[in-house]
C-alpha atoms as a PDB file:
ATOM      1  CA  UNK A   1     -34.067-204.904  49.878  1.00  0.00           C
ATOM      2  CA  UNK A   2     -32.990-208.472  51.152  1.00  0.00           C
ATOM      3  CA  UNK A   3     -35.954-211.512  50.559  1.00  0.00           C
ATOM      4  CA  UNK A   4     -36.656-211.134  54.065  1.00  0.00           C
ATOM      5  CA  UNK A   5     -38.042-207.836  53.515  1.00  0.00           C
ATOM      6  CA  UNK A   6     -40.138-208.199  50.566  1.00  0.00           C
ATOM      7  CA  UNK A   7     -41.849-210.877  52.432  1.00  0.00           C
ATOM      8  CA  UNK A   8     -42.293-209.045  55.682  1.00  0.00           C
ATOM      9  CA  UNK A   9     -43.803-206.042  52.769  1.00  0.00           C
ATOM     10  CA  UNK A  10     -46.266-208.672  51.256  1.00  0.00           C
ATOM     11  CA  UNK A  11     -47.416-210.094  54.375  1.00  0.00           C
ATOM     12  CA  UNK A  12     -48.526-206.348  56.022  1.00  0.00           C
ATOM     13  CA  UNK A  13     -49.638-205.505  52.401  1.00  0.00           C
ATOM     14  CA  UNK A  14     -52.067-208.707  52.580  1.00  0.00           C
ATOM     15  CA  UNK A  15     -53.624-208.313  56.022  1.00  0.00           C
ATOM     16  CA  UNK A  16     -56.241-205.631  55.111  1.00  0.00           C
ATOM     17  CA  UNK A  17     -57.175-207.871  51.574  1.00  0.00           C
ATOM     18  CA  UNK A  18     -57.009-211.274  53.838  1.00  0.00           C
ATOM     19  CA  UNK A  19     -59.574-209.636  56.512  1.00  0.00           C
ATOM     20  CA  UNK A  20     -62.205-208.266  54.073  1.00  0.00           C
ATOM     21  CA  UNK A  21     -61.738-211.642  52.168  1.00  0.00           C
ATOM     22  CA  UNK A  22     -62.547-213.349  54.945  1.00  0.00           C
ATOM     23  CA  UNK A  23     -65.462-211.762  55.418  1.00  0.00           C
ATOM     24  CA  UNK A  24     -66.584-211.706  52.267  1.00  0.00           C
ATOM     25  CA  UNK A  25     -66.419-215.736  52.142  1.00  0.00           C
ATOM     26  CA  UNK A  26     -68.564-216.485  55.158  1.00  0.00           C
ATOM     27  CA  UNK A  27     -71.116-214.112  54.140  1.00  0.00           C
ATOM     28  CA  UNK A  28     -71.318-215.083  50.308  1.00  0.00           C
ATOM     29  CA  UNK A  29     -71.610-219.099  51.507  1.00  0.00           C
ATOM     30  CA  UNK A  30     -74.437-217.818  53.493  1.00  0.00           C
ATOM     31  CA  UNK A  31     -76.128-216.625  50.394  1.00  0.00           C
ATOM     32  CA  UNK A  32     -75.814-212.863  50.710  1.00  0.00           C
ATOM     33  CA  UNK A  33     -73.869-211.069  48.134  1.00  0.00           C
ATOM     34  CA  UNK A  34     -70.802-209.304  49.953  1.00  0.00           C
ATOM     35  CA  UNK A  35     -69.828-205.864  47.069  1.00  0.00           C
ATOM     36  CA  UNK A  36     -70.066-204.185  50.529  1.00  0.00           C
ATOM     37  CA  UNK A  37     -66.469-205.106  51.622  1.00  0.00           C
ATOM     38  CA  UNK A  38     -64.968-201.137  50.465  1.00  0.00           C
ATOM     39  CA  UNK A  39     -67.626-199.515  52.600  1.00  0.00           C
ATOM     40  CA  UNK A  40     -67.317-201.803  55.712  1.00  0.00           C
ATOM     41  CA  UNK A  41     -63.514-201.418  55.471  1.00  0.00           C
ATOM     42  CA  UNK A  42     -63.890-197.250  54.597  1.00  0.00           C
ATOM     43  CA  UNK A  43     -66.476-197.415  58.097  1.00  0.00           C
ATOM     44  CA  UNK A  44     -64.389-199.526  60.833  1.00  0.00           C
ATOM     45  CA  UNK A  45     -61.482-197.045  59.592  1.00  0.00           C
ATOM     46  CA  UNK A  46     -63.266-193.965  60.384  1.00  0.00           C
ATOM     47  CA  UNK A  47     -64.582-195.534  63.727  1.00  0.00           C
ATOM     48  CA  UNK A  48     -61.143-196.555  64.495  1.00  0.00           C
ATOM     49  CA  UNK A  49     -59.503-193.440  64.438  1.00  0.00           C
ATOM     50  CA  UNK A  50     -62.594-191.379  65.773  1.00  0.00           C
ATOM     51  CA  UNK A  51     -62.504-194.058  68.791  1.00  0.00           C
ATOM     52  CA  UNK A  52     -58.784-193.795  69.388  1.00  0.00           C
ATOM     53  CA  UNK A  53     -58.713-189.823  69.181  1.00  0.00           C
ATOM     54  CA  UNK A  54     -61.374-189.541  71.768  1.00  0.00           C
ATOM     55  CA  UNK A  55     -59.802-192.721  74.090  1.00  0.00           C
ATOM     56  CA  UNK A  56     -56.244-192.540  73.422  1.00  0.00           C
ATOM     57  CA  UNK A  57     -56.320-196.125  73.635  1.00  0.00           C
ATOM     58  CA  UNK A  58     -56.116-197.937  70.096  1.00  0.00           C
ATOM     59  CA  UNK A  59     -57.506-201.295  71.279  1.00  0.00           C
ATOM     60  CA  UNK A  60     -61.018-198.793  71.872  1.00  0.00           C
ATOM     61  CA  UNK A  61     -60.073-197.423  68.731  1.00  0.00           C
ATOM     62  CA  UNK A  62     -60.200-201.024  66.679  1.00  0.00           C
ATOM     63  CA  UNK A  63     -63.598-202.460  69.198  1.00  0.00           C
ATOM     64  CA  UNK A  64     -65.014-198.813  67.759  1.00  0.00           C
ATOM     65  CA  UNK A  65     -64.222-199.857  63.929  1.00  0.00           C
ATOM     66  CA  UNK A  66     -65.551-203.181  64.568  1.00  0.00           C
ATOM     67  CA  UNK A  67     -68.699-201.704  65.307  1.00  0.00           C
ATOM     68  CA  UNK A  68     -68.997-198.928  62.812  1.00  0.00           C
ATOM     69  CA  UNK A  69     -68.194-202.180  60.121  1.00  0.00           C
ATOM     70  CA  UNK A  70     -71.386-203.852  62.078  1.00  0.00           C
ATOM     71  CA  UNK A  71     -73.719-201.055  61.841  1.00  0.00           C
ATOM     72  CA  UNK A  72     -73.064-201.382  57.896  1.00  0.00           C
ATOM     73  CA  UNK A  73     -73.416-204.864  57.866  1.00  0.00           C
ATOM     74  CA  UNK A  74     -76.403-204.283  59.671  1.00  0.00           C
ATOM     75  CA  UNK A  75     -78.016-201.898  56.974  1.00  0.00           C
ATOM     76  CA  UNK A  76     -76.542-204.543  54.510  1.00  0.00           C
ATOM     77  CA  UNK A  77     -78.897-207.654  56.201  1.00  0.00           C
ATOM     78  CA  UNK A  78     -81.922-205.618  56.920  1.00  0.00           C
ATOM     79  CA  UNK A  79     -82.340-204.291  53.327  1.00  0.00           C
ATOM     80  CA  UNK A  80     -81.141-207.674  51.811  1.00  0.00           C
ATOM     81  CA  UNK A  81     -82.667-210.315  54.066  1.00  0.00           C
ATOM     82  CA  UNK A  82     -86.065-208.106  56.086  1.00  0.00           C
ATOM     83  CA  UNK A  83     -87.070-206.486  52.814  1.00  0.00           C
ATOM     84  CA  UNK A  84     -85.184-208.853  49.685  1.00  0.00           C
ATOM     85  CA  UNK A  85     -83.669-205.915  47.895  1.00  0.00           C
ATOM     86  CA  UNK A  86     -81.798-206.385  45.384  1.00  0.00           C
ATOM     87  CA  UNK A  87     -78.277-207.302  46.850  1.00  0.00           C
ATOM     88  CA  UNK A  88     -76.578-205.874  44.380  1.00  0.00           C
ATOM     89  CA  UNK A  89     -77.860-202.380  44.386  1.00  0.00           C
ATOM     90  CA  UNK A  90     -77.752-202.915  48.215  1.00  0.00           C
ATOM     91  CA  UNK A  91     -73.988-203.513  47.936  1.00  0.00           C
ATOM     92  CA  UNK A  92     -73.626-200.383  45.715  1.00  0.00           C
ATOM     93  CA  UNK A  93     -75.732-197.939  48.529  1.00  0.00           C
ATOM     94  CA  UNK A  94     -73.740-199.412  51.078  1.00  0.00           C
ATOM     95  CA  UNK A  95     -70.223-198.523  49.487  1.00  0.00           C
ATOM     96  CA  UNK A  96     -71.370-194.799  48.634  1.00  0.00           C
ATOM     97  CA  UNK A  97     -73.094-194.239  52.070  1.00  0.00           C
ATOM     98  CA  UNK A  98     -69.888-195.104  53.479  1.00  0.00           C
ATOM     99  CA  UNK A  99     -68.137-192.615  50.964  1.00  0.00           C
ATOM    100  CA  UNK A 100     -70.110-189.757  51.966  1.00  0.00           C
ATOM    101  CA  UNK A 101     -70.362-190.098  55.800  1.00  0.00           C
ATOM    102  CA  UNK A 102     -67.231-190.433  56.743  1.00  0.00           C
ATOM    103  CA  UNK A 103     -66.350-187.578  54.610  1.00  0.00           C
ATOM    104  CA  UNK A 104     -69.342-185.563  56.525  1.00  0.00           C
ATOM    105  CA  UNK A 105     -67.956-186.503  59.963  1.00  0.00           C
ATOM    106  CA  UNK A 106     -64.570-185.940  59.267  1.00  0.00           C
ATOM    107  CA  UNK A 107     -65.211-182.341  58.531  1.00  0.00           C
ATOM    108  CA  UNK A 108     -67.648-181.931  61.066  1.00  0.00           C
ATOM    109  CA  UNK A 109     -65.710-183.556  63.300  1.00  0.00           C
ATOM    110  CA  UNK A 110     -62.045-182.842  62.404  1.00  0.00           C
ATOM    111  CA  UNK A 111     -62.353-179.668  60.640  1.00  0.00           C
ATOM    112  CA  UNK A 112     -60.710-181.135  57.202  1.00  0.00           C
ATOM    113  CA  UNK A 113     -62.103-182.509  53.888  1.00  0.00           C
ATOM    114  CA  UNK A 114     -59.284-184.521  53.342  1.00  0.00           C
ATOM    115  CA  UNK A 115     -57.534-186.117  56.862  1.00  0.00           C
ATOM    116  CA  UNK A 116     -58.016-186.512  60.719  1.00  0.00           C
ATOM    117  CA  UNK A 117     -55.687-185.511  63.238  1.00  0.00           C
ATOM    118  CA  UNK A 118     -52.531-188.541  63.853  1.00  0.00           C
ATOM    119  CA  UNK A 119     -53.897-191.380  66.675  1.00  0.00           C
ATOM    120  CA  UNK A 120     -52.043-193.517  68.363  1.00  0.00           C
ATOM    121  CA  UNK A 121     -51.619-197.267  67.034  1.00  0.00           C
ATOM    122  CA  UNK A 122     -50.326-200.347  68.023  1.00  0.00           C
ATOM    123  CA  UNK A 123     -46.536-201.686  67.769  1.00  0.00           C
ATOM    124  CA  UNK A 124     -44.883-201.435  64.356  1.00  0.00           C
ATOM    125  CA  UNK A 125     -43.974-204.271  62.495  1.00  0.00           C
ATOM    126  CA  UNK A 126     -44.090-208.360  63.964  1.00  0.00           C
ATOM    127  CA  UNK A 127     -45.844-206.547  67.217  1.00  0.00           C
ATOM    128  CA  UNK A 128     -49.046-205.432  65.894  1.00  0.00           C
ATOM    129  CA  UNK A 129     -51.182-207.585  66.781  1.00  0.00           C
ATOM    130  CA  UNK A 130     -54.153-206.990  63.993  1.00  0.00           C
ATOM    131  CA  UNK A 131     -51.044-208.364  61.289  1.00  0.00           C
ATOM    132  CA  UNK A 132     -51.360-211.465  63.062  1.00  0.00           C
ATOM    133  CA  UNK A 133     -54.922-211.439  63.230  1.00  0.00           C
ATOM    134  CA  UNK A 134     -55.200-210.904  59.762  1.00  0.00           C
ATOM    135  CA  UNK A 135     -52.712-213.192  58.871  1.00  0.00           C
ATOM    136  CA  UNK A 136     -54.963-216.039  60.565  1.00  0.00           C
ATOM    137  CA  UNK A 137     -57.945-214.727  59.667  1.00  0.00           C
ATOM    138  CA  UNK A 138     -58.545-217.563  56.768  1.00  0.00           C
ATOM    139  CA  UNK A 139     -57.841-219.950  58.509  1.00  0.00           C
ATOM    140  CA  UNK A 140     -60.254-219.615  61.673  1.00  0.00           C
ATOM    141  CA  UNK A 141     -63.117-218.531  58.753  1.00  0.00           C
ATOM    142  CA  UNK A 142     -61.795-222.210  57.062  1.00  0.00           C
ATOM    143  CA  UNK A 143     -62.408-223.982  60.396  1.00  0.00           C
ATOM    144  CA  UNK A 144     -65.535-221.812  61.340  1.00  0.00           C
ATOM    145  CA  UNK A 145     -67.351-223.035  57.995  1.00  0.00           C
ATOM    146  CA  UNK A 146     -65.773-226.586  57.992  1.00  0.00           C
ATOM    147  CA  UNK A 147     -65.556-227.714  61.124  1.00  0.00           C
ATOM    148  CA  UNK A 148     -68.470-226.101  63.374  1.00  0.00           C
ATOM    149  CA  UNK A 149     -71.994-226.460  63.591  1.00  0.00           C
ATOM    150  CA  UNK A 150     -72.209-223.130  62.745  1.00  0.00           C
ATOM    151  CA  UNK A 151     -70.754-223.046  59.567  1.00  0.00           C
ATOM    152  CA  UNK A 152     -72.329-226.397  58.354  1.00  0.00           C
ATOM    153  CA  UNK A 153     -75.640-223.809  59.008  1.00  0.00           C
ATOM    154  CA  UNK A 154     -73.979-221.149  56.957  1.00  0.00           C
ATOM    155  CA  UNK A 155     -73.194-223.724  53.683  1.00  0.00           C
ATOM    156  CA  UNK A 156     -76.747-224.950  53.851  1.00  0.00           C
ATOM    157  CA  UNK A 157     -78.152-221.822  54.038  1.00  0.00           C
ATOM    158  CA  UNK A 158     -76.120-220.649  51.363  1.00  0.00           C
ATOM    159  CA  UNK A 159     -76.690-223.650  48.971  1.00  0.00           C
ATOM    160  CA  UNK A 160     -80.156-225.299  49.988  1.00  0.00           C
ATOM    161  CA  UNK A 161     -82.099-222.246  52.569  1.00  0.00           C
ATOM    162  CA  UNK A 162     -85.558-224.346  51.633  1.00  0.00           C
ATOM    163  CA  UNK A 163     -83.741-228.066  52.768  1.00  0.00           C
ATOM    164  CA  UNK A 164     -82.090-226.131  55.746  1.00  0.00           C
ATOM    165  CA  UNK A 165     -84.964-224.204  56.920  1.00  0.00           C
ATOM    166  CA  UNK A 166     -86.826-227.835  56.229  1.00  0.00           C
ATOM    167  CA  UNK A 167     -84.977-229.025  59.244  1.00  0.00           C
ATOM    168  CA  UNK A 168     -85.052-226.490  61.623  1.00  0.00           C
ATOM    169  CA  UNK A 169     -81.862-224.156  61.148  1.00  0.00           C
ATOM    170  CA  UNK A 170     -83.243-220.855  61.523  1.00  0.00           C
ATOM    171  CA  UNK A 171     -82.245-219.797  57.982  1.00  0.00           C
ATOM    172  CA  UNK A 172     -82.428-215.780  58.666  1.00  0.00           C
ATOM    173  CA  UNK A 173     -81.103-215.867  61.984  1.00  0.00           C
ATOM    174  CA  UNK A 174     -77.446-217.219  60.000  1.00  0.00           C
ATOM    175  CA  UNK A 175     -77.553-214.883  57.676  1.00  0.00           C
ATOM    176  CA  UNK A 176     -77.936-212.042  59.696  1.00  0.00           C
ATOM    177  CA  UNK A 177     -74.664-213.794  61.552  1.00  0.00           C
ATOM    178  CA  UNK A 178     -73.093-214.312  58.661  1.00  0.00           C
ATOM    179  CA  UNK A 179     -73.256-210.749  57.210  1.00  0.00           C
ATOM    180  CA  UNK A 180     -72.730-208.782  61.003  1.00  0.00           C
ATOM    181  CA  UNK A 181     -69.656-211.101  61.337  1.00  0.00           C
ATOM    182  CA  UNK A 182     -68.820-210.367  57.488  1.00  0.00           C
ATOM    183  CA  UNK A 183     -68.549-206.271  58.580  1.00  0.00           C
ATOM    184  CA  UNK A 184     -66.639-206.945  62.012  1.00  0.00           C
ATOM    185  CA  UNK A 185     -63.905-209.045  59.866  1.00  0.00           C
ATOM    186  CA  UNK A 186     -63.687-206.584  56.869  1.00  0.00           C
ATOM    187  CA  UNK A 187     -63.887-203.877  59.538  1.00  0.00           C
ATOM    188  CA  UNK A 188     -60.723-204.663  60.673  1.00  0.00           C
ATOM    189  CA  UNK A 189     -58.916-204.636  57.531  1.00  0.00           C
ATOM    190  CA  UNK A 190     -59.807-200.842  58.098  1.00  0.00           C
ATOM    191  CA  UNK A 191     -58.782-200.152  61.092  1.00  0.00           C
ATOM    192  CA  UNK A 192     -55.351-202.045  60.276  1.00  0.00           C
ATOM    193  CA  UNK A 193     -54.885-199.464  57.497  1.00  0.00           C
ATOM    194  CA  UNK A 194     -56.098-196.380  59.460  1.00  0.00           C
ATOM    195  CA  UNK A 195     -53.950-197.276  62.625  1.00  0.00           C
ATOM    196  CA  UNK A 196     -51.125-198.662  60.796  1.00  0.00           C
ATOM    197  CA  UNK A 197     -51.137-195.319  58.843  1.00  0.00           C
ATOM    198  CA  UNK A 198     -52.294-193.150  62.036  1.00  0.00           C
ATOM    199  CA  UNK A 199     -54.963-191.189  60.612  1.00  0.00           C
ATOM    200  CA  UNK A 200     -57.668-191.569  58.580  1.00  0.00           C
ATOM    201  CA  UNK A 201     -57.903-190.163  55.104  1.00  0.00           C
ATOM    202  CA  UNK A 202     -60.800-189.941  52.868  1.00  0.00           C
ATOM    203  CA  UNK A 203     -61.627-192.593  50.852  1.00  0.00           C
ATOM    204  CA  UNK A 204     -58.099-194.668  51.832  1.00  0.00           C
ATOM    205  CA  UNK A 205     -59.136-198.033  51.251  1.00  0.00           C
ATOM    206  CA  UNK A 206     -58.304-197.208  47.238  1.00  0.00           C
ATOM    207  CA  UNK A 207     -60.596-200.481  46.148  1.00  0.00           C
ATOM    208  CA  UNK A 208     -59.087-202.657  48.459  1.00  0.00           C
ATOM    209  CA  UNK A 209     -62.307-204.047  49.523  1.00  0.00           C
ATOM    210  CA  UNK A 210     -63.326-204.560  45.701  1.00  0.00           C
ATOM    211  CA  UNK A 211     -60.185-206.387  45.194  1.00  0.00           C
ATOM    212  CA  UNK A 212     -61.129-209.085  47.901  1.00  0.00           C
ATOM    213  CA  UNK A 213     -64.389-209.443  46.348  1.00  0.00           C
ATOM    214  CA  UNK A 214     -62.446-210.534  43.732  1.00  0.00           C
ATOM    215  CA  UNK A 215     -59.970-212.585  45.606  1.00  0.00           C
ATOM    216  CA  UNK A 216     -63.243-214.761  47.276  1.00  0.00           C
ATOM    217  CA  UNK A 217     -64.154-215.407  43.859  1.00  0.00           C
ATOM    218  CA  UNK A 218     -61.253-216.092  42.332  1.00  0.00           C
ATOM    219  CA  UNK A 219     -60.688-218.428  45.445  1.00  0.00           C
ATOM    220  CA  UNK A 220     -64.153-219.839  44.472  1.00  0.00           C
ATOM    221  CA  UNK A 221     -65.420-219.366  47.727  1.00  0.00           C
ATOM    222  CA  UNK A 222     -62.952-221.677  49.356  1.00  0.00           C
ATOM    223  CA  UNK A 223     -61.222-218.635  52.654  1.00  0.00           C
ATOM    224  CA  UNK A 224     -57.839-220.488  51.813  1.00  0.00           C
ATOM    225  CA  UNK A 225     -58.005-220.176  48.460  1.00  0.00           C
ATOM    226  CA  UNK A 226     -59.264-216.760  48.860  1.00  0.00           C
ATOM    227  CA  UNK A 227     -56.536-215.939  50.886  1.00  0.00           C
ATOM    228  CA  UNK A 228     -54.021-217.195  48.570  1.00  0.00           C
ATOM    229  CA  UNK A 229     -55.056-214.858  45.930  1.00  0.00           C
ATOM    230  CA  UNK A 230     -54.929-212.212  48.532  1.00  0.00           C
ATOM    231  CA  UNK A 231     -51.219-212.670  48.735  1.00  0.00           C
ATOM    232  CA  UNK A 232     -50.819-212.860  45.228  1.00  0.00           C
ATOM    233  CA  UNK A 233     -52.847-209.447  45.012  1.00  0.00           C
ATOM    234  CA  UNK A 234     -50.435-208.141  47.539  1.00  0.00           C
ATOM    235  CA  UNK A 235     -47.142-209.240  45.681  1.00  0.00           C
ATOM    236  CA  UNK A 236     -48.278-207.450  43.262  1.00  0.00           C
ATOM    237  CA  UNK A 237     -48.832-204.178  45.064  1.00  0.00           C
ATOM    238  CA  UNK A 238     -45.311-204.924  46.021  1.00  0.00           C
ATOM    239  CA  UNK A 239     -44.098-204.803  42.812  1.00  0.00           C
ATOM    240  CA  UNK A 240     -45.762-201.456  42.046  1.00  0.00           C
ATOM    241  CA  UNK A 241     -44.560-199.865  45.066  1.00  0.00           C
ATOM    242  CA  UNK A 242     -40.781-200.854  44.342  1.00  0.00           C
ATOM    243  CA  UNK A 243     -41.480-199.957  40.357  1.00  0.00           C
ATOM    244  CA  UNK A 244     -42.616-196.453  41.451  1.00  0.00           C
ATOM    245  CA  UNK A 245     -39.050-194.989  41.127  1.00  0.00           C
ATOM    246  CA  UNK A 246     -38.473-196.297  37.818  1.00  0.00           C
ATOM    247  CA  UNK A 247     -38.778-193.833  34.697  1.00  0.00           C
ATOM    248  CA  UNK A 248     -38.543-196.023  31.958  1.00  0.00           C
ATOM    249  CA  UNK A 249     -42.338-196.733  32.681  1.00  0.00           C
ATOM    250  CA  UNK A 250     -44.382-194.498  33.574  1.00  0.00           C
ATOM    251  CA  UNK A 251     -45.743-193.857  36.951  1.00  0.00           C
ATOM    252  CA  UNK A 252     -50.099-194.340  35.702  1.00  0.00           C
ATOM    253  CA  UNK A 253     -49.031-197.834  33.972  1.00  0.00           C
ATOM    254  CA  UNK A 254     -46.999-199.020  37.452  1.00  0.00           C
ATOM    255  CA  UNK A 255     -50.643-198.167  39.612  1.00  0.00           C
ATOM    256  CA  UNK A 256     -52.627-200.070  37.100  1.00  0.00           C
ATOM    257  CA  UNK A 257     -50.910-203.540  38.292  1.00  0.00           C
ATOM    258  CA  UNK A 258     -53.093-204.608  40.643  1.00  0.00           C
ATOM    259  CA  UNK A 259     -56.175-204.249  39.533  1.00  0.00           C
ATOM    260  CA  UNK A 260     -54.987-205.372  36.078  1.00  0.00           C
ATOM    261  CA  UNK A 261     -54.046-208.279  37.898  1.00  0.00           C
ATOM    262  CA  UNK A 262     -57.427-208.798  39.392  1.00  0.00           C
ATOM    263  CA  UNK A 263     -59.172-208.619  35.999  1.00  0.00           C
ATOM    264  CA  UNK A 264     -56.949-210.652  34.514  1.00  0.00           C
ATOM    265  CA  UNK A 265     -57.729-213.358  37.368  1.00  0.00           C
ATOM    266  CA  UNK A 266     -61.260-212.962  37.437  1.00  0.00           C
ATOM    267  CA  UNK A 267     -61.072-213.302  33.495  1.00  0.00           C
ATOM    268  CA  UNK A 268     -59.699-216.590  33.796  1.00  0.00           C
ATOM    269  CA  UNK A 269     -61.902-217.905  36.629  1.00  0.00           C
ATOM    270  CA  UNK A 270     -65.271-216.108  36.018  1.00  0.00           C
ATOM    271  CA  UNK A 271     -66.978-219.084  33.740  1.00  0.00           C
ATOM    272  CA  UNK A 272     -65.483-221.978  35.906  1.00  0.00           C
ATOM    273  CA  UNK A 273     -66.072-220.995  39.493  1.00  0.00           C
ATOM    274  CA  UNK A 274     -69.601-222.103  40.601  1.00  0.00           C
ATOM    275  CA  UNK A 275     -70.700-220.089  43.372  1.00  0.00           C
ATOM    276  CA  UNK A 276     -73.200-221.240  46.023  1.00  0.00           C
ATOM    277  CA  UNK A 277     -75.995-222.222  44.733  1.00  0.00           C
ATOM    278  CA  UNK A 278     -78.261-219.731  46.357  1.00  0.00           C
ATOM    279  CA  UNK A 279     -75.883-216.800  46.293  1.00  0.00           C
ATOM    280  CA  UNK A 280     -78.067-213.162  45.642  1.00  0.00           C
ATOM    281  CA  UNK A 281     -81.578-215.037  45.749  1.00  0.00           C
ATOM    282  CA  UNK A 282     -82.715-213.176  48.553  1.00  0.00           C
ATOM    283  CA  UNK A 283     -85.959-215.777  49.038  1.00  0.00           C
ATOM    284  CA  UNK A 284     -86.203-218.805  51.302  1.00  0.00           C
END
């Protein structure tokens, strides 16, 4: 495989990781605590594929993930912002609700414990238009929260809610925004998977959406930065995949790369990142 290709591999690789990253920033600089990436990714793909089987049209099919990835998100800001729950045990509820029903509708749906029926997706390849998406998905989060009144809200809401709320930003309000936007992004990384793959399978986001947890902080919050650990993440996928046919190591030791990668990032980050400053207080 020519340099060309690898690249073209890492890039498609990252787009799921650079989506859910993406939405994981914005919503942790609000001051919500975003371990629900896996189960807004796990939801939109579900909704994707249910939405394209019954249209036949995946652009219905990804508008349907976006919203299943909402209606999470949704669960995620009532229970964390309405009623202050812990955000972390939130997070945890979210991710196993997610788990279990999309395994309930796919056999009550689908007839199968394991896989839907094959949908439609878009183009393969540079004509996909979610790769692109994806691809720029940092960078419009990077000028959302830098460069917009908007995300000036989210920062101080994320760092100083009493100084923000002092001067009239409706403190709330942005976080639910932060956290419905968080699902719609991640969401996508979901239905990229699902239609790139053409069916959903259960439980085939593998940890992705714990691994860009890990890429936003070992970005320290910054949705470039973020995003540059999501490629990294995804070279190293790369790697795995084109070390599965080799017998001189075996196969369990070849899947362990990337998340031995992750730990070994967090590892060297965790200790020197400082996240925002109001990050899983749950109080204004």
């Amino acid at each position: 495989m020519n340099t060309f290709a690898i690249v073209t591999q890492v890039l498609r690789i990252a787009v799921p990781y650079l989506f859910a990253a993406a939405g994981g920033v914005i919503a942790e600089r609000s001051g919500v605590i975003s371990l629900t990436l896996e189960g807004y990714m796990l939801g939109g793909a579900f909704a994707a594929v249910v939405g394209t089987f019954y249209s036949g049209s995946p652009v219905v099919g990804a508008l349907c993930g976006i919203g299943g990835g909402a209606v999470l998100a949704l669960i995620h800001a009532v229970a964390s912002i309405r009623y202050r729950a812990d955000q972390v045990i939130v997070g945890i509820a979210v991710n196993l609700f997610a788990i279990g029903i999309t395994r309930v509708f796919l056999k009550l749906m689908f007839g199968s414990s394991s896989n839907s029926p094959r949908v439609d997706g878009f183009a393969t390849g540079y004509g996909d238009p979610l790769l692109w998406l994806g691809l720029l998905s940092t960078p419009i989060v990077a000028f959302i929260l830098f460069r917009t009144v908007f995300g000036l809200r989210v920062r101080a809401t994320g760092e100083k809610p009493e100084a923000a709320a002092s001067v009239g930003v409706p403190v709330h309000r942005i976080q639910y925004m932060a956290v419905l936007l968080s699902g719609a992004l991640a969401a996508l990384g979901g239905v990229y998977l699902a239609l790139d793959q053409h069916q959903f399978t259960d439980q085939m986001t593998a940890g992705r959406g714990f691994i860009a947890v890990a890429a936003v902080i070992f970005g320290r919050w910054s949705p470039l930065r973020a995003g540059a650990a999501c490629l990294l993440f995804a070279a190293a996928e790369t790697v795995q995949i084109h070390l599965q046919g080799n017998h001189v190591i075996a196969s369990q030791f070849i899947e362990m790369i990337p998340y031995v990668l992750t730990i070994v990032a967090l590892a060297g980050v965790v200790g020197r990142a400082i996240a925002p400053a109001a990050l899983g207080r749950g109080e204004t």
